[in-house]
C-alpha atoms as a PDB file:
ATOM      1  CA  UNK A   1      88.922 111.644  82.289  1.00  0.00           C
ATOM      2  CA  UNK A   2      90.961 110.187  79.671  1.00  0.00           C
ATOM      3  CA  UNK A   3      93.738 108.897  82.139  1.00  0.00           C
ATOM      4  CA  UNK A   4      91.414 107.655  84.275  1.00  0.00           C
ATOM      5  CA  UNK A   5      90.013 105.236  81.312  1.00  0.00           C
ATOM      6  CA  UNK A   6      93.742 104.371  80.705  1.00  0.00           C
ATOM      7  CA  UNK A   7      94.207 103.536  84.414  1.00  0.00           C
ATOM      8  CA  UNK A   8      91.421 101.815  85.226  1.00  0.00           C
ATOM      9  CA  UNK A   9      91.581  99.604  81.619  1.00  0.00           C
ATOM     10  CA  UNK A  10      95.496  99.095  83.003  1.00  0.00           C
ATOM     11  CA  UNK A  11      94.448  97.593  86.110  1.00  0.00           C
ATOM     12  CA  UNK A  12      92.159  95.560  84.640  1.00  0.00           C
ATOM     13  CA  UNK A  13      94.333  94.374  82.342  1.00  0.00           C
ATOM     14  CA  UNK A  14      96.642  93.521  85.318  1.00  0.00           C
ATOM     15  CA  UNK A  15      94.009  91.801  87.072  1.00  0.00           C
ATOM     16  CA  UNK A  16      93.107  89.614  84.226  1.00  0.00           C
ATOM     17  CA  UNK A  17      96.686  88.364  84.147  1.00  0.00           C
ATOM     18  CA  UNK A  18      97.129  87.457  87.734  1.00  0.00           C
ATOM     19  CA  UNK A  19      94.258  85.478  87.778  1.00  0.00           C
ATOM     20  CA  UNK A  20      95.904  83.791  84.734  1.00  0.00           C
ATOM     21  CA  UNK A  21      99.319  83.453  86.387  1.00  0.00           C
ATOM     22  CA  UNK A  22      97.923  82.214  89.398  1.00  0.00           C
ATOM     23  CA  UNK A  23      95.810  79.352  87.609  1.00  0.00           C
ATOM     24  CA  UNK A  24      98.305  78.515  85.178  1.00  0.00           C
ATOM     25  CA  UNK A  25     101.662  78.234  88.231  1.00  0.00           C
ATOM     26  CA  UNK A  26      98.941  76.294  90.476  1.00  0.00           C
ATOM     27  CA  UNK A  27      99.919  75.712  94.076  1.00  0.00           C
ATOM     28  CA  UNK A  28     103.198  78.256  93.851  1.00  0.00           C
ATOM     29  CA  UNK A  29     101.448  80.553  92.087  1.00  0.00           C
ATOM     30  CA  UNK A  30      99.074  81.699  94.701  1.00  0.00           C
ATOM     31  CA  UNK A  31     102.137  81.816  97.482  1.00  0.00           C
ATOM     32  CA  UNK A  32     103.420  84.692  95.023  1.00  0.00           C
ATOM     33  CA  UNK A  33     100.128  85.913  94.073  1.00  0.00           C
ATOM     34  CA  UNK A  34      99.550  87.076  98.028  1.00  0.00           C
ATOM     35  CA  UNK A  35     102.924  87.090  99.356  1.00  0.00           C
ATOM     36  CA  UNK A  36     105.817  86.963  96.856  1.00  0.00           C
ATOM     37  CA  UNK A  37     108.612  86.216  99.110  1.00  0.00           C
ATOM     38  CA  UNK A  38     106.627  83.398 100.112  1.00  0.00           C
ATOM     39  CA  UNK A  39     107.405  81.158  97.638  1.00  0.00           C
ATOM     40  CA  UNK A  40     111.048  81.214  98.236  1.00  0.00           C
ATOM     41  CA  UNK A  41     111.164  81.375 101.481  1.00  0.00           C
ATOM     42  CA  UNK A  42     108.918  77.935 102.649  1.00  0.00           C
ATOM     43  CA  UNK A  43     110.331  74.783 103.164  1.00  0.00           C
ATOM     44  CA  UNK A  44     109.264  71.569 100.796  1.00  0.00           C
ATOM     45  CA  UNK A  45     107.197  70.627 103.838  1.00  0.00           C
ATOM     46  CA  UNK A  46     105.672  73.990 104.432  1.00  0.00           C
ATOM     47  CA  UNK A  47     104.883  74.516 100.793  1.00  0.00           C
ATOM     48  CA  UNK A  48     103.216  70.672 100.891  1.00  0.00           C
ATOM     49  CA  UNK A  49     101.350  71.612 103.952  1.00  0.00           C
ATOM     50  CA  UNK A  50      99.501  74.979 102.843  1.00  0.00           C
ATOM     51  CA  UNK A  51      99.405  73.296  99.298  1.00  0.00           C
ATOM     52  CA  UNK A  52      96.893  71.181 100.909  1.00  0.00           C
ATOM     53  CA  UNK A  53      95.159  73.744 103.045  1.00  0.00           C
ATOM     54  CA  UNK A  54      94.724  75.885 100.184  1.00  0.00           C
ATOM     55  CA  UNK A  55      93.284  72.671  97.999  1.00  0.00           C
ATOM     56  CA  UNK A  56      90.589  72.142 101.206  1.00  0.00           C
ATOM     57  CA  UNK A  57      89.796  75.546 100.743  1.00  0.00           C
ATOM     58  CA  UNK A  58      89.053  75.191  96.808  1.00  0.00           C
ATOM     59  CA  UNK A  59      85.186  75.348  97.456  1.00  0.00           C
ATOM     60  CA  UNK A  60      85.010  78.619  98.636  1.00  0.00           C
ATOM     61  CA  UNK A  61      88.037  80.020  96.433  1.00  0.00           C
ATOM     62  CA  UNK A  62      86.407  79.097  92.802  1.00  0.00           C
ATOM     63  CA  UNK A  63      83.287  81.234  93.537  1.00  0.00           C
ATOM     64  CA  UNK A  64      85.475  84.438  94.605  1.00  0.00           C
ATOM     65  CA  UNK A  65      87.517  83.695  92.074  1.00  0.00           C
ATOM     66  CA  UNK A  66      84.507  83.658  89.246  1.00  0.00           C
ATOM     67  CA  UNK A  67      82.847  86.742  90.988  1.00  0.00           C
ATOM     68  CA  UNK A  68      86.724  88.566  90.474  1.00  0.00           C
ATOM     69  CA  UNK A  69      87.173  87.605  86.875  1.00  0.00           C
ATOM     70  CA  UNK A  70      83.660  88.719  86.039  1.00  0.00           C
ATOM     71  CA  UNK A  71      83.693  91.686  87.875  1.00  0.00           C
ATOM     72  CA  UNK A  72      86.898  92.785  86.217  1.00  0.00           C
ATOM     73  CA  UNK A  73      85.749  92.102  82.487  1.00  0.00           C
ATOM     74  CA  UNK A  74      82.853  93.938  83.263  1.00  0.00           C
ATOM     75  CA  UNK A  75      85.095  96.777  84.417  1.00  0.00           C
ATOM     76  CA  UNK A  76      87.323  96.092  80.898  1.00  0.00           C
ATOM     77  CA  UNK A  77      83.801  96.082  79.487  1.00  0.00           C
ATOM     78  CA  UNK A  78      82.863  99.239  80.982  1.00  0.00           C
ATOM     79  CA  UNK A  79      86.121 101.008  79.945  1.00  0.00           C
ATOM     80  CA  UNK A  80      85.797 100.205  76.492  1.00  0.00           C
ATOM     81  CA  UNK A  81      82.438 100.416  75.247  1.00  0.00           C
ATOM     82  CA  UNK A  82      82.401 104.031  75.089  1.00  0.00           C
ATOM     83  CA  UNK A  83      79.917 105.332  77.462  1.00  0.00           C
ATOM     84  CA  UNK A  84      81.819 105.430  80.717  1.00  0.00           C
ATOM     85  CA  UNK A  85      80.066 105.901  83.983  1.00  0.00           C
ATOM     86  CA  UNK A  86      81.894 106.112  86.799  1.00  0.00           C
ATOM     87  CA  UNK A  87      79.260 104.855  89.110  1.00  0.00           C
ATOM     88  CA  UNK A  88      79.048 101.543  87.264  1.00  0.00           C
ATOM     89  CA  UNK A  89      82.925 101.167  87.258  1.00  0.00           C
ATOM     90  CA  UNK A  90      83.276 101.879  90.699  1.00  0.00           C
ATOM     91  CA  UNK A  91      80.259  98.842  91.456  1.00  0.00           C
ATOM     92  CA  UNK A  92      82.665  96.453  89.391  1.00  0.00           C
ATOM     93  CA  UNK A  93      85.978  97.600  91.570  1.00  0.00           C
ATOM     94  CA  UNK A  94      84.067  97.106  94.858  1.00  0.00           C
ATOM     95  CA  UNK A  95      82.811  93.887  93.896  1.00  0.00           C
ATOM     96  CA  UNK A  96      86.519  93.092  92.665  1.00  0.00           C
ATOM     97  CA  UNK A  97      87.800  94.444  96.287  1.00  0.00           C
ATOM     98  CA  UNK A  98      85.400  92.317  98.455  1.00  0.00           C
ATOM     99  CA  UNK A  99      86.670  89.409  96.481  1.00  0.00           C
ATOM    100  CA  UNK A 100      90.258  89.503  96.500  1.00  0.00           C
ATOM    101  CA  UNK A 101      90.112  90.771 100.498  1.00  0.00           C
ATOM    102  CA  UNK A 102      88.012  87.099 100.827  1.00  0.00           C
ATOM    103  CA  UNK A 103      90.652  85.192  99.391  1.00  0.00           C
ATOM    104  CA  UNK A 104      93.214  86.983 100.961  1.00  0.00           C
ATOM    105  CA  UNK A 105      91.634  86.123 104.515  1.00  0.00           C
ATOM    106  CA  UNK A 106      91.044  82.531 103.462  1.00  0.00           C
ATOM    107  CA  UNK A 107      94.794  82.478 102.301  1.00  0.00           C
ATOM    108  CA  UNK A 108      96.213  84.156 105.653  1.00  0.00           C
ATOM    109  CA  UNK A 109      94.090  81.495 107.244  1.00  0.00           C
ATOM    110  CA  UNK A 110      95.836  78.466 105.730  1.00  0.00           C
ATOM    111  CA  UNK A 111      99.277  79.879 106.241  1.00  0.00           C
ATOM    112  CA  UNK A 112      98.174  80.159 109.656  1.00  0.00           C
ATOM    113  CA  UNK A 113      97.840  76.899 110.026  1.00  0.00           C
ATOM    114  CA  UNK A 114     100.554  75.485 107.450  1.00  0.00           C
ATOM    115  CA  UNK A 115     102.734  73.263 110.008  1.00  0.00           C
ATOM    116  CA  UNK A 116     105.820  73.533 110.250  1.00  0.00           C
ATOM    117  CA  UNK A 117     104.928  76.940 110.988  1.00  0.00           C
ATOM    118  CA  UNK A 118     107.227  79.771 109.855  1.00  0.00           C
ATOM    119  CA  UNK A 119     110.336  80.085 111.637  1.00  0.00           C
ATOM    120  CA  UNK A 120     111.373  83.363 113.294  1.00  0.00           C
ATOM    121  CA  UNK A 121     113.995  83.704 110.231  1.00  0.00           C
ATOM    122  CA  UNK A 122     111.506  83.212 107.438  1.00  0.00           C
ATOM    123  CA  UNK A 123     109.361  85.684 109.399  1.00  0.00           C
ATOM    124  CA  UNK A 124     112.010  88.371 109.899  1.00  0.00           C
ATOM    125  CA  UNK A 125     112.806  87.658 105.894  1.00  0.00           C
ATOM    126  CA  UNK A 126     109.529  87.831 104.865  1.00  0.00           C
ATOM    127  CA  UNK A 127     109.179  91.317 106.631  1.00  0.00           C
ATOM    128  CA  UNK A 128     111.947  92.432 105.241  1.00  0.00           C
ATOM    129  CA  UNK A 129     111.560  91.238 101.468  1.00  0.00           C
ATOM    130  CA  UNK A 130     111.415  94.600  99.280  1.00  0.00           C
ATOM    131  CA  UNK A 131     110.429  93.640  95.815  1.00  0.00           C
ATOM    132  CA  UNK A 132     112.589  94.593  92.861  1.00  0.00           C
ATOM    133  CA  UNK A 133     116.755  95.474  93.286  1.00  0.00           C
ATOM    134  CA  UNK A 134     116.269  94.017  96.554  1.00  0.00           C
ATOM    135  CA  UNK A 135     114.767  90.833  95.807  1.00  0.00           C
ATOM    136  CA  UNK A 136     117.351  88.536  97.205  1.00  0.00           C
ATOM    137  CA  UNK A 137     117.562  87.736 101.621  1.00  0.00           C
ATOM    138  CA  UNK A 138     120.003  87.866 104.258  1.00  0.00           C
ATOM    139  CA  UNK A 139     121.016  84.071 103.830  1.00  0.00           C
ATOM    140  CA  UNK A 140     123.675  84.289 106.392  1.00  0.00           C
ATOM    141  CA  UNK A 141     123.259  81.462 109.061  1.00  0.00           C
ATOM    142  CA  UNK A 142     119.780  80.915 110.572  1.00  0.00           C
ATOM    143  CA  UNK A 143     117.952  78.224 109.745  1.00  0.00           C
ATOM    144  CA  UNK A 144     115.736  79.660 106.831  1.00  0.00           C
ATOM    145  CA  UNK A 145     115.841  77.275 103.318  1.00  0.00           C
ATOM    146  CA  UNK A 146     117.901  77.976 100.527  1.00  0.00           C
ATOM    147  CA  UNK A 147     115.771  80.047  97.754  1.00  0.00           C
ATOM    148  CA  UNK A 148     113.818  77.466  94.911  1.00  0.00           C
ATOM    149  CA  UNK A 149     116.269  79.748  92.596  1.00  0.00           C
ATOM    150  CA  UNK A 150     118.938  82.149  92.812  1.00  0.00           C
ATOM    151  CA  UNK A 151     118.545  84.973  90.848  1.00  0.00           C
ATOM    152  CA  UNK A 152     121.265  86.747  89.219  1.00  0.00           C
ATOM    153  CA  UNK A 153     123.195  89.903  91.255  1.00  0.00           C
ATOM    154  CA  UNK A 154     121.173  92.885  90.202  1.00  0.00           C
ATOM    155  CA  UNK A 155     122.515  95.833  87.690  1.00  0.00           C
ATOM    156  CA  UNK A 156     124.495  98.421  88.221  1.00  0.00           C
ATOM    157  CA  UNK A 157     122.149 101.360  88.674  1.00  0.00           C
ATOM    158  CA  UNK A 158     122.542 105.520  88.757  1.00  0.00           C
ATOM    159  CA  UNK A 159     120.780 107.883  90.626  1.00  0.00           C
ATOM    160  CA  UNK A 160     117.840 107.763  88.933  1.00  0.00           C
ATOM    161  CA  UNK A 161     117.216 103.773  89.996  1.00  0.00           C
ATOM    162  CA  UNK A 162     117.921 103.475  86.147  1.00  0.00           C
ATOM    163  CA  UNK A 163     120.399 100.500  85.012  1.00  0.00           C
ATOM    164  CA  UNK A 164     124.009 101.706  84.069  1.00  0.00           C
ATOM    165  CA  UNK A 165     124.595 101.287  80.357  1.00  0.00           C
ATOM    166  CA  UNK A 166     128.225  99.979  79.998  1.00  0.00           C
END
């Protein structure tokens, strides 16, 4: 029961600090918060295009957002004020769900309709992004933009995916 506290107090935690990311990075933040390839991968255009959608959409977004952030602090809330019930918690997480699955829709929406659309190359990339050691895409011809920011090569690893201490 104890890990479960720790888990669910975890991903509230993590909640809490996307929401933050998201408000504090603005328009590139919620590219990343939904699809984080997406960021890299769209064009200025594109990103100016579902920049705006995404702004149109602002009316309905503040109200999910609210009902998320509350719903999540009173899942922190419920963690850690010592009498846990697990029927209250898992109210909170539903109403966190239904949320974040309506902003998700409104967000698919918009990129939807971002014009340009996505090419064929940013879509194979962006079906093919794997996050972590394989962060970086096949930039080899096509006709996909050149990442915001390269990031360095990654490390060295062993067998156990850990970095190699040199």
């Amino acid at each position: 029961m104890k890990k479960l506290h720790y888990f669910l107090l975890s991903m509230a935690i993590m909640g809490l600090a996307t929401l933050a990311y998201a408000q504090q990075n603005g328009g590139n933040g919620i590219t990343d918060r939904f699809f984080p390839a997406l960021g890299r991968l769209l064009t200025d255009g594109q990103r100016q295009s579902l920049r705006g959608l995404i702004q149109s959409q602002r009316e309905q977004l503040q109200p999910l957002e609210r009902e998320m952030r509350a719903s999540r602090q009173a899942l922190l809330n419920q963690i850690t004020g010592g009498q846990f019930d697990e029927n209250v918690a898992r109210q909170y997480t539903e109403q966190s769900a239904r949320a974040e699955s309506e902003m998700t829709l409104i967000f698919a929406k918009a990129l939807s309709q971002m014009q340009p659309p996505l090419t064929a190359q940013q879509i194979k990339q962006l079906k093919n992004f794997q996050p972590g050691r394989f962060q970086d895409f096949d930039q080899g011809g096509g006709d996909a933009p050149q990442p915001i920011m390269k990031l360095p090569p990654p490390l060295p690893r062993d067998t156990n995916d850990l970095p190699v201490v040199q």
